[in-house]
Protein backbone atom coordinates (compact mmCIF):
# COMPACT_ATOMS: atom_id res chain seq x y z
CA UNK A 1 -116.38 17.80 -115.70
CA UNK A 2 -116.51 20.52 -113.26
CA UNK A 3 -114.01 19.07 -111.48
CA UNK A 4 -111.38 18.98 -114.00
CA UNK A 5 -112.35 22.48 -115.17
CA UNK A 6 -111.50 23.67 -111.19
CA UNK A 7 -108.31 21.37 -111.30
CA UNK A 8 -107.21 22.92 -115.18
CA UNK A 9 -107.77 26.61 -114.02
CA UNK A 10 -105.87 25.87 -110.95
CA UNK A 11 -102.60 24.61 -112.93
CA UNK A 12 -102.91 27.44 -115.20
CA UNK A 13 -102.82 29.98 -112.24
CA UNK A 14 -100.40 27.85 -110.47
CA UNK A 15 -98.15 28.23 -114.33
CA UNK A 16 -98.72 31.79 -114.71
CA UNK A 17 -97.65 32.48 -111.16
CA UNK A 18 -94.09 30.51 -111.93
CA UNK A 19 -94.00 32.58 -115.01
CA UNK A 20 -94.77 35.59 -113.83
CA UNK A 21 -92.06 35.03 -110.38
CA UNK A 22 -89.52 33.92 -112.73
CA UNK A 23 -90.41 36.67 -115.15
CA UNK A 24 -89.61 39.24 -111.85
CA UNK A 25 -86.41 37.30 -110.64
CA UNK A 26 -84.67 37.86 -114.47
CA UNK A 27 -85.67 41.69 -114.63
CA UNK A 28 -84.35 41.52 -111.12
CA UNK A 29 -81.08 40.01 -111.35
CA UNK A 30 -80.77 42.27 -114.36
CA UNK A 31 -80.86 45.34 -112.68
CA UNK A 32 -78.86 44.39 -110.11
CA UNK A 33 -76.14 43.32 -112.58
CA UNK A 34 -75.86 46.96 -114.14
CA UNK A 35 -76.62 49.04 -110.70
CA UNK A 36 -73.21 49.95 -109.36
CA UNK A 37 -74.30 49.77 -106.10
CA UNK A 38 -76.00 46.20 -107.12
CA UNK A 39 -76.05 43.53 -103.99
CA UNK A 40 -73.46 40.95 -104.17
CA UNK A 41 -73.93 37.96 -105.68
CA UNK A 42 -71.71 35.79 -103.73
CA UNK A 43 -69.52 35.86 -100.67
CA UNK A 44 -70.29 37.46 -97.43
CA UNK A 45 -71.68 40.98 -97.91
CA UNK A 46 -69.60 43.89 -96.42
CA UNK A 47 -69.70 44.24 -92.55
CA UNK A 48 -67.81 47.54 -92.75
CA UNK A 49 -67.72 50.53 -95.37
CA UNK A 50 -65.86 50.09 -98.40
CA UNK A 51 -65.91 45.94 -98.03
CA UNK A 52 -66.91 45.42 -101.68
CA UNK A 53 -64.63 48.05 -103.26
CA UNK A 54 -61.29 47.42 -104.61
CA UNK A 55 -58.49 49.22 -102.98
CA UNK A 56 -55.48 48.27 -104.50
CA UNK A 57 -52.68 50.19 -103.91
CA UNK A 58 -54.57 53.05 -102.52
CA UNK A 59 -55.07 54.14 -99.04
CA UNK A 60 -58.88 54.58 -98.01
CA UNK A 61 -60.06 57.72 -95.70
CA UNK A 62 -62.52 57.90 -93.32
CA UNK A 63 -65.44 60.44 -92.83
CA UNK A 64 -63.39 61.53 -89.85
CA UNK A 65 -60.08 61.75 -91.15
CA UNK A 66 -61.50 63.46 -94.37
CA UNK A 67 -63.24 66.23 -91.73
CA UNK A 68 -60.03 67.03 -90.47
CA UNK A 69 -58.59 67.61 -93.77
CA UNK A 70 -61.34 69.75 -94.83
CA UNK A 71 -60.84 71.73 -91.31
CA UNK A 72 -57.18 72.22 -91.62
CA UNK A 73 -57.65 73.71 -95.35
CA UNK A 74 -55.61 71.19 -97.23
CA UNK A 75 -58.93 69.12 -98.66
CA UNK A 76 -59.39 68.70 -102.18
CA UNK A 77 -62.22 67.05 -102.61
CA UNK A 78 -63.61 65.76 -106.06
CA UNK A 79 -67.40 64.42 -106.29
CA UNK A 80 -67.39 61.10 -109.22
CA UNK A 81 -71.05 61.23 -109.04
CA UNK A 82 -72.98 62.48 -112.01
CA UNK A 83 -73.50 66.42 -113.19
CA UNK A 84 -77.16 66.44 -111.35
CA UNK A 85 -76.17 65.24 -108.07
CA UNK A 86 -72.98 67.32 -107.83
CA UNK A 87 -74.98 70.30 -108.67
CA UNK A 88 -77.52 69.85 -106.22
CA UNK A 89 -75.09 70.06 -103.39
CA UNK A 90 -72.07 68.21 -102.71
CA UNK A 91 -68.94 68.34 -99.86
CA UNK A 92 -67.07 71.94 -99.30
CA UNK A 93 -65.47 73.14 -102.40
CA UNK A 94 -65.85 69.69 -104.16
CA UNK A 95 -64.94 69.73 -107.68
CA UNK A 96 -67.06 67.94 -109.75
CA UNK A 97 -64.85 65.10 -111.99
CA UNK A 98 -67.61 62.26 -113.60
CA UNK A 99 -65.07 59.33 -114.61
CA UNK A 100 -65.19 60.02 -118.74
CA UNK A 101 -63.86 63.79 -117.88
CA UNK A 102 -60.68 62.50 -115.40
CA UNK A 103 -58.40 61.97 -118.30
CA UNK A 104 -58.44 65.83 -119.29
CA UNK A 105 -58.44 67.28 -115.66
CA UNK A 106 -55.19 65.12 -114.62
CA UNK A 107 -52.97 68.80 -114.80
CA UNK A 108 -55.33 70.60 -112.76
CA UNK A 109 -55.94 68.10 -110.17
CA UNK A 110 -51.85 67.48 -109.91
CA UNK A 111 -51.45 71.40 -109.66
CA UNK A 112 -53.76 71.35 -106.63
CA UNK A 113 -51.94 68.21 -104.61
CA UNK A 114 -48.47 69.61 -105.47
CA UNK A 115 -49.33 72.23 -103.81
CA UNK A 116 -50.05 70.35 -100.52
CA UNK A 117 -53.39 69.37 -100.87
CA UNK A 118 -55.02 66.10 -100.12
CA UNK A 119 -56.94 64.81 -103.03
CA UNK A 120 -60.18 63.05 -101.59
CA UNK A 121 -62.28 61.30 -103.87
CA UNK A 122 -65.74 60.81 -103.51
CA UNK A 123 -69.18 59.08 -104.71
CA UNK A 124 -72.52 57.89 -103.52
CA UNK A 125 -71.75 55.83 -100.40
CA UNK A 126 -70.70 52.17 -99.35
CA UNK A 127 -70.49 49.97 -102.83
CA UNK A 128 -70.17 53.06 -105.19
CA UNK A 129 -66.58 51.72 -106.28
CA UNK A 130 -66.19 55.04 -108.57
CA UNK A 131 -64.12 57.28 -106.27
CA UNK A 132 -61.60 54.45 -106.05
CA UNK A 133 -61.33 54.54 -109.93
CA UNK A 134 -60.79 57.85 -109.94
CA UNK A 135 -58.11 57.36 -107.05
CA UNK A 136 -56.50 54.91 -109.11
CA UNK A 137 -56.89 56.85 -112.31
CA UNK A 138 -54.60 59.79 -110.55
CA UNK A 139 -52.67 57.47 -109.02
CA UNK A 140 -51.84 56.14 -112.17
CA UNK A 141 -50.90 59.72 -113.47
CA UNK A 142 -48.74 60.52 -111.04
CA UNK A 143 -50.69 62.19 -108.63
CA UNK A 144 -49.47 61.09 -105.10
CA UNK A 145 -51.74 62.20 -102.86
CA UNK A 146 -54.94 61.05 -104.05
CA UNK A 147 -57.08 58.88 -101.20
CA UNK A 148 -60.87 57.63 -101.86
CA UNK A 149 -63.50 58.63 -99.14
CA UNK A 150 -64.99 54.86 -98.29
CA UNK A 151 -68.26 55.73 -97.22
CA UNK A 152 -68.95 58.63 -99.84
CA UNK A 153 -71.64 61.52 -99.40
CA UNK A 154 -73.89 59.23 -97.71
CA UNK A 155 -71.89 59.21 -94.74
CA UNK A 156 -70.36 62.84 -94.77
CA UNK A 157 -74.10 63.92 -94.89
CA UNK A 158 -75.58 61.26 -91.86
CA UNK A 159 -72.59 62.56 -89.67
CA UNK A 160 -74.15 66.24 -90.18
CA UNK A 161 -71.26 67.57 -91.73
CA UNK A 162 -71.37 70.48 -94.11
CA UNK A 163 -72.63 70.34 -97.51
CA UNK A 164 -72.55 73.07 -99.89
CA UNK A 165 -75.94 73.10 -102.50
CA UNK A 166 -79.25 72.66 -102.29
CA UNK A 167 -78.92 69.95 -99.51
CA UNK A 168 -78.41 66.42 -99.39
């Protein structure tokens, strides 16, 4: 009998183990699902910034090319990410434009690239696909100029470049 008692404890552990492992891989999965910067469920995974991201239409910039803007005075850059993380600190002079505000700031943002600036989106880094909605939000209204930073603010800030905030 105390055999089978051994062998009955040892398929319920073995049972609660599968539970509890398929129990993690569901809550998992789920949060992956609903994190915008979630890992890719199929394909290859990106070998090179902005892999993942939908450009359609637009023409990515580089952390580079977006430095040079900012140097030469004609940067416009507007920060996607939320109200927090823009206050904190964010790129020179961003202006901060979360997605569900876009519509009403369309004007103000064409003003600004009529007048020769270079409207540079931005969000969190590689996989944050919300600067290129905003690109192709303005796009869409007629703004011309409009290009999405591919790498974000994690790359601006790991190439040392200036922030302006609290810090990264």
């Amino acid at each position: 009998m105390d055999g089978d008692s051994g062998l009955q404890r040892l398929r319920k552990g073995v049972y609660q183990s599968i539970i509890l492992v398929v129990f993690g891989v569901v809550i998992g999965a789920g949060f992956n699902t609903l994190n915008p910067q979630g890992i890719p469920w199929v394909g290859e995974w990106p070998q090179e910034a902005g892999a993942v991201i939908s450009y359609d239409g637009l023409q990515p910039i580089s952390v580079e090319e977006a430095k040079m803007f900012h140097e030469a005075g004609v940067a416009l850059f507007l920060d996607v990410r939320g109200y927090d993380a823009s206050q904190r600190s964010h790129l020179p002079g961003a202006r901060n434009i979360p997605m569900e505000e876009a519509e009403n700031r369309i004007s103000e943002i064409r003003e600004m690239a009529d007048a020769g600036m270079i409207v540079i989106t931005y969000c969190h880094g590689v996989g944050c696909a919300l600067a290129a909605r905003l690109a192709q939000v303005l796009k869409a209204h007629g703004v011309p100029s409009v290009r999405p930073l591919v790498s974000g603010w994690s790359d601006w800030v790991n190439a040392g470049y200036p922030v302006e905030g609290g810090g990264a």
